[in-house]
C-alpha atoms as a PDB file:
ATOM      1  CA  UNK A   1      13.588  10.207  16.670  1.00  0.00           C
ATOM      2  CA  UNK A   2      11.284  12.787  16.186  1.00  0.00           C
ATOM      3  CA  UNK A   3      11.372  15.109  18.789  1.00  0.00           C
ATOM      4  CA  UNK A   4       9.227  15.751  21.978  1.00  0.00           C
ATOM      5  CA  UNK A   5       6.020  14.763  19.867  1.00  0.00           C
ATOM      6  CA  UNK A   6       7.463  11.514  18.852  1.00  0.00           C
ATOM      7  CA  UNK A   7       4.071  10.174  19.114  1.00  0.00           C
ATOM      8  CA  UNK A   8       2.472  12.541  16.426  1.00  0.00           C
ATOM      9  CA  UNK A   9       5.593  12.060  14.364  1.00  0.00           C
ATOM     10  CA  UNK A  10       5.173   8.615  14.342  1.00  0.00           C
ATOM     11  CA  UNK A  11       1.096   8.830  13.525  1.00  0.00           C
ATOM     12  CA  UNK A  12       2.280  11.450  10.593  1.00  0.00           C
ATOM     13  CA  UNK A  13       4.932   8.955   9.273  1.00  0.00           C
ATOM     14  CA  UNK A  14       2.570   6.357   9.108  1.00  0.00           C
ATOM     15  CA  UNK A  15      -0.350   8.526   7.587  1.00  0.00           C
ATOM     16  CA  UNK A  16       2.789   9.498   5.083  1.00  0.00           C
ATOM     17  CA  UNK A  17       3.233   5.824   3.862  1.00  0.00           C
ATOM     18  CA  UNK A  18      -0.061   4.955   4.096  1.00  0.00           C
ATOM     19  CA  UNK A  19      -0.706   7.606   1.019  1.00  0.00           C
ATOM     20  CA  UNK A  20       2.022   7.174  -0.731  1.00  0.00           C
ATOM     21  CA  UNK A  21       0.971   3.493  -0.731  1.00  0.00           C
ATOM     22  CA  UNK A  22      -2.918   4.118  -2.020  1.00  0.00           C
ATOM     23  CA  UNK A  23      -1.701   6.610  -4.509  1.00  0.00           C
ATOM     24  CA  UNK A  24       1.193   3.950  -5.825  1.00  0.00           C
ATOM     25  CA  UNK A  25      -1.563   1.848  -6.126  1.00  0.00           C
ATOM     26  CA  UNK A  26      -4.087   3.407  -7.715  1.00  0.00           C
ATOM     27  CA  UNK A  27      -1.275   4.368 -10.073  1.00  0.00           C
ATOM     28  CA  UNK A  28      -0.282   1.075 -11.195  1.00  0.00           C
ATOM     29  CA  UNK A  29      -3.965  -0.196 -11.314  1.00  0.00           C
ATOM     30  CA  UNK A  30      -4.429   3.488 -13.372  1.00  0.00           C
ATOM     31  CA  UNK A  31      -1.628   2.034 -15.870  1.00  0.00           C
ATOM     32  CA  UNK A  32      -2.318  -1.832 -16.012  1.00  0.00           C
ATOM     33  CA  UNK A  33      -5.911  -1.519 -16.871  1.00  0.00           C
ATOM     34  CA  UNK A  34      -7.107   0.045 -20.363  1.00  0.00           C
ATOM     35  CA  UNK A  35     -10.718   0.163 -19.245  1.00  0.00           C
ATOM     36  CA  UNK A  36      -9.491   2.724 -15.861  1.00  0.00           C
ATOM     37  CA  UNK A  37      -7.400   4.849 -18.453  1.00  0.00           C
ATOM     38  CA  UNK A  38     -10.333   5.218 -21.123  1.00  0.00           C
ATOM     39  CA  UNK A  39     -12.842   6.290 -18.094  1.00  0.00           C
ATOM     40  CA  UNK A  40     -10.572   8.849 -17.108  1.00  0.00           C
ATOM     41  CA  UNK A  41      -9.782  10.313 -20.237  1.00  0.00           C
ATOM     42  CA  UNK A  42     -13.518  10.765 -20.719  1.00  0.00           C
ATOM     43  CA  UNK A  43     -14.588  11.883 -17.570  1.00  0.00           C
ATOM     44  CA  UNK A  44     -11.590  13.778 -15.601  1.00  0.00           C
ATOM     45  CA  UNK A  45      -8.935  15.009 -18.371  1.00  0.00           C
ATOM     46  CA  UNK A  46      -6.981  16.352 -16.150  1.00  0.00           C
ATOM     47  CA  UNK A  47      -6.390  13.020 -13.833  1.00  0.00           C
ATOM     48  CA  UNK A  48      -4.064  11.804 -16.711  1.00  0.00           C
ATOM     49  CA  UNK A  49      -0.928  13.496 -15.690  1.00  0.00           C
ATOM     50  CA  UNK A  50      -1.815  12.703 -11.888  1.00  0.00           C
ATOM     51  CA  UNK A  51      -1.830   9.675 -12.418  1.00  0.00           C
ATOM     52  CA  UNK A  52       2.351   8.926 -13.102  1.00  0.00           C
ATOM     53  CA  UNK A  53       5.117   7.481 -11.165  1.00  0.00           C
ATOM     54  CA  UNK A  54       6.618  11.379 -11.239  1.00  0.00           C
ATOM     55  CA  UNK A  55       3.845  12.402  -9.470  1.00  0.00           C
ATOM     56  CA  UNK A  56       4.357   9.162  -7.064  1.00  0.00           C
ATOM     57  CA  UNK A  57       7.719  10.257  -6.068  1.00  0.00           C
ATOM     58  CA  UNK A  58       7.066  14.088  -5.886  1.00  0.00           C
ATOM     59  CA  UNK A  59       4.410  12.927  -3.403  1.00  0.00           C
ATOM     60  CA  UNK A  60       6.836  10.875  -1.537  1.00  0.00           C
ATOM     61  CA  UNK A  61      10.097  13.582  -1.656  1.00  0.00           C
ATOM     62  CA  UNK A  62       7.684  16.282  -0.267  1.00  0.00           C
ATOM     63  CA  UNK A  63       5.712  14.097   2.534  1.00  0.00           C
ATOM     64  CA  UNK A  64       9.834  13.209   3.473  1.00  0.00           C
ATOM     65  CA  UNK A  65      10.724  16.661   3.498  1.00  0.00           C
ATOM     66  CA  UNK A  66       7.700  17.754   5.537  1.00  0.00           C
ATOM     67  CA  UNK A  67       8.157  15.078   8.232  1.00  0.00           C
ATOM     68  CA  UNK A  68      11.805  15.991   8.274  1.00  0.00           C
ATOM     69  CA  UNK A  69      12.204  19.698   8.738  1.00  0.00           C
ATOM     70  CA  UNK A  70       8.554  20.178  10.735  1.00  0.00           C
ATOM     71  CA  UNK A  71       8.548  17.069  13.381  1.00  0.00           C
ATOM     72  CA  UNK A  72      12.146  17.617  13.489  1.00  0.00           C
ATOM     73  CA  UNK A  73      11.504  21.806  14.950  1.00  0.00           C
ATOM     74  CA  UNK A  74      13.850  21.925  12.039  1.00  0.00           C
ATOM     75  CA  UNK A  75      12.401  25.112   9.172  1.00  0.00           C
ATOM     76  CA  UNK A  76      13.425  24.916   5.307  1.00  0.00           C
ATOM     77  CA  UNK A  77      14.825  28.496   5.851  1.00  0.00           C
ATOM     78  CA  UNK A  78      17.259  28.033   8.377  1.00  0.00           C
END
């Protein structure tokens, strides 16, 4: 499935999912609760646009396309 390291593709796809999870969640706990969005607008600005579901799925399309085209032997410029 994932080459002659299937083992450390495997431990990298799960280590994918298991971000993309905490991030997804921290996202929707980041947009169900207005006393988590009021704390970060006060203390870390910057957080708000971090914390989307854009940001979820860039996180996810580039943690697929890493896994893909590195565990693979497989480079983006081929």
């Amino acid at each position: 499935m994932f080459g002659p390291g299937s083992r450390v593709g495997a431990i990298a796809f799960i280590q994918s999912v298991a971000i993309v999870r905490l991030y997804s969640g921290f996202v929707q706990e980041y947009e169900s609760s207005a006393t988590m969005q009021s704390c970060v607008r006060s203390n870390f600005p910057i957080g708000q646009p971090l914390l989307s579901w854009e940001r979820v799925l860039i996180l996810s399309v580039s943690l697929g396309l890493l896994l893909v085209q590195f565990l693979t032997g497989r480079v983006l410029s081929e």
